[in-house]
N, C-alpha and C. Protein backbone atom coordinates (compact mmCIF):
# COMPACT_ATOMS: atom_id res chain seq x y z
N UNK A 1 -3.27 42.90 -0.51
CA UNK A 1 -4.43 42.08 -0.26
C UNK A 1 -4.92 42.40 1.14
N UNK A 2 -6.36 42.80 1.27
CA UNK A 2 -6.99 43.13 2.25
C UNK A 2 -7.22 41.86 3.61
N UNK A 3 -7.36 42.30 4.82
CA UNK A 3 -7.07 40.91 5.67
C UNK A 3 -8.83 40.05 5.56
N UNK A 4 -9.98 40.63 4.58
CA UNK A 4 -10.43 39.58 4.55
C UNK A 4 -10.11 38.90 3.13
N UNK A 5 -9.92 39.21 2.29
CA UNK A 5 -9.56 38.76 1.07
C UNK A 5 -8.70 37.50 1.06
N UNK A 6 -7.42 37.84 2.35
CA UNK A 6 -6.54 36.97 2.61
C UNK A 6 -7.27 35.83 3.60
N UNK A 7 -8.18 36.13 4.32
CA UNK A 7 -8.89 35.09 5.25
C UNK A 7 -9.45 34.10 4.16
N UNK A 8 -10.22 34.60 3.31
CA UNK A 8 -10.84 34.26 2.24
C UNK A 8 -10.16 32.98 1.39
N UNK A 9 -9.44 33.64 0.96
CA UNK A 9 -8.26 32.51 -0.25
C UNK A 9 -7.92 31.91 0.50
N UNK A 10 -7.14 32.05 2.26
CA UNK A 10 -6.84 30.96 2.93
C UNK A 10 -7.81 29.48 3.45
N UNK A 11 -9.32 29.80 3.60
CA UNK A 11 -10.24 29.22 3.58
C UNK A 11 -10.46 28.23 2.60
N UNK A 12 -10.63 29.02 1.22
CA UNK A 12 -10.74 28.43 -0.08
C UNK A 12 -9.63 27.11 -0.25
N UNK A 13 -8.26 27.45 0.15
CA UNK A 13 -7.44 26.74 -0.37
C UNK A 13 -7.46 25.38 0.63
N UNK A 14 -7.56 25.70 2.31
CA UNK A 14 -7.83 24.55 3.24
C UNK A 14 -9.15 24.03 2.65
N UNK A 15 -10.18 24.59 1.74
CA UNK A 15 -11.61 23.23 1.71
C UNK A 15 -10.60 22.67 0.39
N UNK A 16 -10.36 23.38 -0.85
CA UNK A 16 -9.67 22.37 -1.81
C UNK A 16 -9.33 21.56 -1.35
N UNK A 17 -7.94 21.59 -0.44
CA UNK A 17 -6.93 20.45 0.01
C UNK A 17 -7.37 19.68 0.71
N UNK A 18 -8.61 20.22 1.43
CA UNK A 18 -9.04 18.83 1.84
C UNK A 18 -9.79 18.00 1.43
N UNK A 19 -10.23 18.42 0.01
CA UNK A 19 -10.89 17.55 -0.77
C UNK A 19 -10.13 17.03 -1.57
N UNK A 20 -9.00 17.05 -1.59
CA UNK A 20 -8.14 16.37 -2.24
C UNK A 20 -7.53 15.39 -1.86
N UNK A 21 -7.29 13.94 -2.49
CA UNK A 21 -6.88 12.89 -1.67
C UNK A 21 -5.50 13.24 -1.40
N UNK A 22 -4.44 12.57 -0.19
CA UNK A 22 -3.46 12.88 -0.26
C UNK A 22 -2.88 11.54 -0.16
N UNK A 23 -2.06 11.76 -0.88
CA UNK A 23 -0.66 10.64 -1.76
C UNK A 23 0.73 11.17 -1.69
N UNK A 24 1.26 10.32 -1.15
CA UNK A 24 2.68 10.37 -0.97
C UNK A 24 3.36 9.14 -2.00
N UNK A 25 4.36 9.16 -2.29
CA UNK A 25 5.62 8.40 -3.25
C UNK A 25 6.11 7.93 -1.90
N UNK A 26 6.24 6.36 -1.65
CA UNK A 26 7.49 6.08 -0.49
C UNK A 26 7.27 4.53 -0.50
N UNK A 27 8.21 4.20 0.45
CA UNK A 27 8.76 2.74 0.55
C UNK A 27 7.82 2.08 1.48
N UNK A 28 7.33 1.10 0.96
CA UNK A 28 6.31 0.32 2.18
C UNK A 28 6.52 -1.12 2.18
N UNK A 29 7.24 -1.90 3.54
CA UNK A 29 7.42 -2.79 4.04
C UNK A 29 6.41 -3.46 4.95
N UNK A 30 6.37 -4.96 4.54
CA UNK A 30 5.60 -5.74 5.01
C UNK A 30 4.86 -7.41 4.29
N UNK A 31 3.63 -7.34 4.89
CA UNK A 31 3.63 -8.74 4.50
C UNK A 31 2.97 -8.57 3.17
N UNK A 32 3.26 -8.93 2.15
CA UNK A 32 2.85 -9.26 1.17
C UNK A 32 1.61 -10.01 0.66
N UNK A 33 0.25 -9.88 0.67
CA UNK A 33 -1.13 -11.16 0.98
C UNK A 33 -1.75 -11.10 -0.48
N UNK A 34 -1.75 -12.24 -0.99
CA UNK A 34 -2.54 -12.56 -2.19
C UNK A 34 -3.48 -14.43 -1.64
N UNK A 35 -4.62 -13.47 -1.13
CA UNK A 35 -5.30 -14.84 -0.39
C UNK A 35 -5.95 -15.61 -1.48
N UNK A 36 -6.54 -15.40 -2.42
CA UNK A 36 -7.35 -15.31 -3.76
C UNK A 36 -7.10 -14.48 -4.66
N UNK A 37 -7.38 -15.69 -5.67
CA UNK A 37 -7.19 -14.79 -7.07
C UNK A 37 -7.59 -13.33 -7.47
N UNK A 38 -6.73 -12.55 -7.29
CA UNK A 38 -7.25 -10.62 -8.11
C UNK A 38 -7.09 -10.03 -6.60
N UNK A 39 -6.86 -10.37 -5.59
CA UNK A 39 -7.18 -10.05 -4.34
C UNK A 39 -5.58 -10.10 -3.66
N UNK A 40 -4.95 -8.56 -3.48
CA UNK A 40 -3.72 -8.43 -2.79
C UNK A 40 -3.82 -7.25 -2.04
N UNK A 41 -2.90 -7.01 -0.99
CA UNK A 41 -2.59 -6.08 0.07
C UNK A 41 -1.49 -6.38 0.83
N UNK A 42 -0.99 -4.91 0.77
CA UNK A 42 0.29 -4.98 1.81
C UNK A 42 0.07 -4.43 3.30
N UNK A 43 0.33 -5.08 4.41
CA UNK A 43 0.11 -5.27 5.65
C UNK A 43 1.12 -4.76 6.08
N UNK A 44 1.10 -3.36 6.54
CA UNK A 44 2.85 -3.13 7.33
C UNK A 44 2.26 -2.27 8.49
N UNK A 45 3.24 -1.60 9.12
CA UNK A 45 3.13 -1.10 10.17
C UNK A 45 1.82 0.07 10.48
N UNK A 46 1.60 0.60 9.50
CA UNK A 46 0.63 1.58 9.33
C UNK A 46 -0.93 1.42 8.98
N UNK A 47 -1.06 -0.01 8.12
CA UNK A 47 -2.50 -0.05 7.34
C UNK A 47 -2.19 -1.29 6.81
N UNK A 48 -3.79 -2.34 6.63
CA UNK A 48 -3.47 -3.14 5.65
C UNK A 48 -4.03 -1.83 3.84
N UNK A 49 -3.53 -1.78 3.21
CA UNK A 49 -3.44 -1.52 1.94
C UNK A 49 -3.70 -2.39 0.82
N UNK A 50 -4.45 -1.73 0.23
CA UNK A 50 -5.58 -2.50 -0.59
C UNK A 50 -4.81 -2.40 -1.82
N UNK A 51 -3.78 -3.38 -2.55
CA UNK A 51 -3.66 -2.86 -3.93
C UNK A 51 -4.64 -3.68 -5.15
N UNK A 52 -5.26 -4.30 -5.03
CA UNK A 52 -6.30 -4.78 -5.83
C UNK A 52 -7.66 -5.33 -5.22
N UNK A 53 -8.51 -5.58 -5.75
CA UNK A 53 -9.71 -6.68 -5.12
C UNK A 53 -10.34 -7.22 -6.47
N UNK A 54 -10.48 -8.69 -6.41
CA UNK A 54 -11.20 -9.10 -7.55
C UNK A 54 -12.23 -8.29 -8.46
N UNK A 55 -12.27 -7.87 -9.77
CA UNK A 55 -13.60 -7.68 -10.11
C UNK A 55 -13.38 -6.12 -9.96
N UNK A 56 -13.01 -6.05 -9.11
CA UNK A 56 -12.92 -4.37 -8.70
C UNK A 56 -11.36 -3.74 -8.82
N UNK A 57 -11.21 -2.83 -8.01
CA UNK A 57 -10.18 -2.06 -7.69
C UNK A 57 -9.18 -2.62 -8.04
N UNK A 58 -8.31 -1.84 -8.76
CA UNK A 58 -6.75 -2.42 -9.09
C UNK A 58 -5.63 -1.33 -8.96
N UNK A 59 -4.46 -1.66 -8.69
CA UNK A 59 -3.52 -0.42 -8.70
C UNK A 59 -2.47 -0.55 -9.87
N UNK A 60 -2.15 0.79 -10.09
CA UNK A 60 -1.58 1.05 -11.73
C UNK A 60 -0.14 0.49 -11.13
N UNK A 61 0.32 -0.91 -12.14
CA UNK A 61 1.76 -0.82 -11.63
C UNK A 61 1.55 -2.32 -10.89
N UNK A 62 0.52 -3.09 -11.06
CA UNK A 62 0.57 -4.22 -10.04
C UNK A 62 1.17 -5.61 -11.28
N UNK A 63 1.97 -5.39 -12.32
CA UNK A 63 2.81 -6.32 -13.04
C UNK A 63 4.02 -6.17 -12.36
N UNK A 64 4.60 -5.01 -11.59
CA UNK A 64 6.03 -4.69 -10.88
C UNK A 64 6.04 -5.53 -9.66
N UNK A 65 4.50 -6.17 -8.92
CA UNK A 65 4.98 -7.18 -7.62
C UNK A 65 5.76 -7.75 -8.33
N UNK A 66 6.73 -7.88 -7.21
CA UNK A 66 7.82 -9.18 -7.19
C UNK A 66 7.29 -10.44 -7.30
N UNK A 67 7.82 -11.19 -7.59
CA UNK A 67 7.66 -12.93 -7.72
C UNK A 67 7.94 -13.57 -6.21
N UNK A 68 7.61 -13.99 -5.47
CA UNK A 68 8.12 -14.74 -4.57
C UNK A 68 8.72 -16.11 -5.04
N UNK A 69 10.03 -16.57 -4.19
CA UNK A 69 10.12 -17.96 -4.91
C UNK A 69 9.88 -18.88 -2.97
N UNK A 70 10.16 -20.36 -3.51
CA UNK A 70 9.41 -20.89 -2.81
C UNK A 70 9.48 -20.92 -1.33
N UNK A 71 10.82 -20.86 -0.78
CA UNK A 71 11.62 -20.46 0.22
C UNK A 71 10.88 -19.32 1.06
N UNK A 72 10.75 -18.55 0.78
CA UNK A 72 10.05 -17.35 0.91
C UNK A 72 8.87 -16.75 0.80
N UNK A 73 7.83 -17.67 0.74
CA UNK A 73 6.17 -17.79 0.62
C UNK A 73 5.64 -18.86 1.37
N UNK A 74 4.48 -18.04 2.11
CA UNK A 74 4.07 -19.34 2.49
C UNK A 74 2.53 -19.72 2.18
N UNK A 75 2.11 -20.67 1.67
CA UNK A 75 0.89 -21.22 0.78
C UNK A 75 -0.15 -21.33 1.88
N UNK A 76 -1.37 -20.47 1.68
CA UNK A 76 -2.42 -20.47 2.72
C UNK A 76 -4.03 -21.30 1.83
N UNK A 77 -3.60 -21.50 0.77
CA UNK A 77 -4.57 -21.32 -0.19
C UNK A 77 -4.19 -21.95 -1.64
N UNK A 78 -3.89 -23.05 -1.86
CA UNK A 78 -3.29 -23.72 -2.73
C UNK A 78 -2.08 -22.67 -3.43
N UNK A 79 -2.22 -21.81 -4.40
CA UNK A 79 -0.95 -21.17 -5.07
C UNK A 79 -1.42 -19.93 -4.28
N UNK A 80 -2.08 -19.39 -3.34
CA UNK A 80 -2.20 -18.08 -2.94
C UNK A 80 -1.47 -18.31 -1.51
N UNK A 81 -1.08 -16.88 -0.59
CA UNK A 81 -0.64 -16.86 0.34
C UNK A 81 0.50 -15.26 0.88
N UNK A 82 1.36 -15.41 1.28
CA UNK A 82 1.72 -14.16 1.69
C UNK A 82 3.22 -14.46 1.95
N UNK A 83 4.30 -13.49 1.45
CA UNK A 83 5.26 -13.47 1.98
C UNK A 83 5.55 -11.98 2.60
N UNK A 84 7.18 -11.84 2.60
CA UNK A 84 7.47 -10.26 3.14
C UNK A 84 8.41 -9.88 2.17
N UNK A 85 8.32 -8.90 1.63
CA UNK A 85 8.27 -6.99 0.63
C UNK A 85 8.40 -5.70 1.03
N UNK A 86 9.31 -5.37 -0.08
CA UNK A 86 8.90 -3.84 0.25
C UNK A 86 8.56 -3.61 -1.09
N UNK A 87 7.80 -2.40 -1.25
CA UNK A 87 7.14 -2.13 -2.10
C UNK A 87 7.10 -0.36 -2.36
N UNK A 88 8.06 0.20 -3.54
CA UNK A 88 8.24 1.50 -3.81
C UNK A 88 6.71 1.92 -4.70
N UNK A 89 5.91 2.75 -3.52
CA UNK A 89 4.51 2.88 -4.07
C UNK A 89 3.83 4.36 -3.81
N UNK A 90 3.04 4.61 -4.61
CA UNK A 90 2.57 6.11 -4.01
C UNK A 90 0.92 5.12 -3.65
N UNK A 91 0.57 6.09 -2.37
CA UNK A 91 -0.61 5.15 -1.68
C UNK A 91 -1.59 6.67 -1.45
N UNK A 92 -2.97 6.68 -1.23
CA UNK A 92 -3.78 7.28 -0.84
C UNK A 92 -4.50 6.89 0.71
N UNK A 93 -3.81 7.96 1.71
CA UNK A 93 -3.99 7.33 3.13
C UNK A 93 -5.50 7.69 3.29
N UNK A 94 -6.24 8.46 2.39
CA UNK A 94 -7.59 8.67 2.69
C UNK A 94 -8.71 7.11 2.81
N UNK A 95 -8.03 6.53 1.54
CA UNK A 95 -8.73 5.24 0.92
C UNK A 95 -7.72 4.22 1.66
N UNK A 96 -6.67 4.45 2.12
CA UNK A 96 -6.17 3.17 2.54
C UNK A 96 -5.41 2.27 1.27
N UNK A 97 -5.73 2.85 0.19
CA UNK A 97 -4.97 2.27 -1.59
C UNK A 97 -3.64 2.43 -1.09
N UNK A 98 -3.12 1.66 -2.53
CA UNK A 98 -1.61 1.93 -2.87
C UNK A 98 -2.29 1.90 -4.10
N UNK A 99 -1.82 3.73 -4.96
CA UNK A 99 -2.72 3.47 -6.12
C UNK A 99 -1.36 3.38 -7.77
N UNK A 100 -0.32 3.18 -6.86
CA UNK A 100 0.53 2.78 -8.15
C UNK A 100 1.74 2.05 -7.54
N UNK A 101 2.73 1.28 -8.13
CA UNK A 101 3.89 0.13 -7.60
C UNK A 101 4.68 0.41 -8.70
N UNK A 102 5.49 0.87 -8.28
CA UNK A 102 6.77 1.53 -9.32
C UNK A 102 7.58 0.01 -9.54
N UNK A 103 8.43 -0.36 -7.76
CA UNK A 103 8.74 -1.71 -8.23
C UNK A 103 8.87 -2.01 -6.72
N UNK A 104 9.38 -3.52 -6.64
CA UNK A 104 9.65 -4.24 -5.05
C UNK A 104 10.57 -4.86 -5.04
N UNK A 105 10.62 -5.08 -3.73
CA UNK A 105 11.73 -6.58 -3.18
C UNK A 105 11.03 -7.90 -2.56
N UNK A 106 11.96 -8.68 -2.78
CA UNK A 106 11.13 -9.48 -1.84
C UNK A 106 12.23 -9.59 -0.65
N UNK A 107 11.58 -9.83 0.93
CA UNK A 107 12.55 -10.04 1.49
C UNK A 107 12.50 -11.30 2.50
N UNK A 108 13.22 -11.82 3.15
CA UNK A 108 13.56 -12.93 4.10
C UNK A 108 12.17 -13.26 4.92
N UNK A 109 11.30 -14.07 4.87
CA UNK A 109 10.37 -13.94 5.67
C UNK A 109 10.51 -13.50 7.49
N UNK A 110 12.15 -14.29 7.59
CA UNK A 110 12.28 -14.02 8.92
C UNK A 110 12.22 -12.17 9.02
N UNK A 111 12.17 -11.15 8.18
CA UNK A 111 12.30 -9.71 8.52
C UNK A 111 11.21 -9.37 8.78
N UNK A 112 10.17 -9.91 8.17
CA UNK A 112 8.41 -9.51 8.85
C UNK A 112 8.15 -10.17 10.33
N UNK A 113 8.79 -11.56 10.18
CA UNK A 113 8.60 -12.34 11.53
C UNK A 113 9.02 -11.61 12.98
N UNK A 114 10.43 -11.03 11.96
CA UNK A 114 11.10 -10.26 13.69
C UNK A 114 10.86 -8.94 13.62
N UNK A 115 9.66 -8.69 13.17
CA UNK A 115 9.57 -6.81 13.12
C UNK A 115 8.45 -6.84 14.24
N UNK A 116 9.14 -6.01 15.25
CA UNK A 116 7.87 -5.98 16.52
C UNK A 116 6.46 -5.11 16.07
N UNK A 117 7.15 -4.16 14.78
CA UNK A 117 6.05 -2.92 14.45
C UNK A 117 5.14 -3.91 13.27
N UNK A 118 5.27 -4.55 12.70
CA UNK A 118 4.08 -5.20 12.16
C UNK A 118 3.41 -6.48 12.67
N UNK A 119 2.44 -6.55 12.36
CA UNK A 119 1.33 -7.58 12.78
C UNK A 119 1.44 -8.99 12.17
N UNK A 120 0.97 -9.92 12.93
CA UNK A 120 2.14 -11.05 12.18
C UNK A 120 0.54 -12.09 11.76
N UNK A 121 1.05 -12.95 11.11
CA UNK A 121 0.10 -14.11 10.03
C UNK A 121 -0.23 -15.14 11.11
């Protein structure tokens, strides 16, 4: 392969990829927010993350949130509100999505409370 041929395909392949969203598979910890009905996002160190919005946008996999029980939620909004999760998700950092939720935890509210790297309620 000739060195423009190779300039060439290397070009080609950097505009593809960058038109391509990029998604990673990984573990994302944080606050858990369902302020209103159809309307959730996970808040962690990196992004708030959009996994649904009423009416609109939804992510494949959002029957796998965890349940919070009562101990461990706190009510901002009659049955809506936010606890702390982790959440095994592949996300699109272009859009800021989490566009699928394999599955979660729920965890101690005090672990979001004492995490200096996330932003607190």
């Amino acid at each position: 392969m000739g060195k423009a041929m190779k300039r060439n395909w290397l070009i080609t392949l950097a505009l593809v990829s960058i038109a391509l969203p990029v998604s990673a598979e990984e573990t994302r910890c944080g606050w858990l927010h369902n302020p209103t009905p159809g309307n959730w996002l996970l808040r962690d160190r990196d992004n708030n993350w959009i996994i649904s919005r009423q009416g609109g946008y939804q992510a494949e996999g959002t029957d796998n949130i965890p349940n919070f029980n009562a101990q461990e939620y706190v009510k901002t909004n009659r049955l809506y509100g936010y606890g702390c999760a982790c959440l095994d998700v592949e996300t699109d950092s272009n859009t800021g999505k989490i566009l699928t939720i394999q599955s979660g935890e729920i965890l101690p509210l005090n672990a979001c409370r004492t995490d200096p790297d996330l932003p607190q309620f």
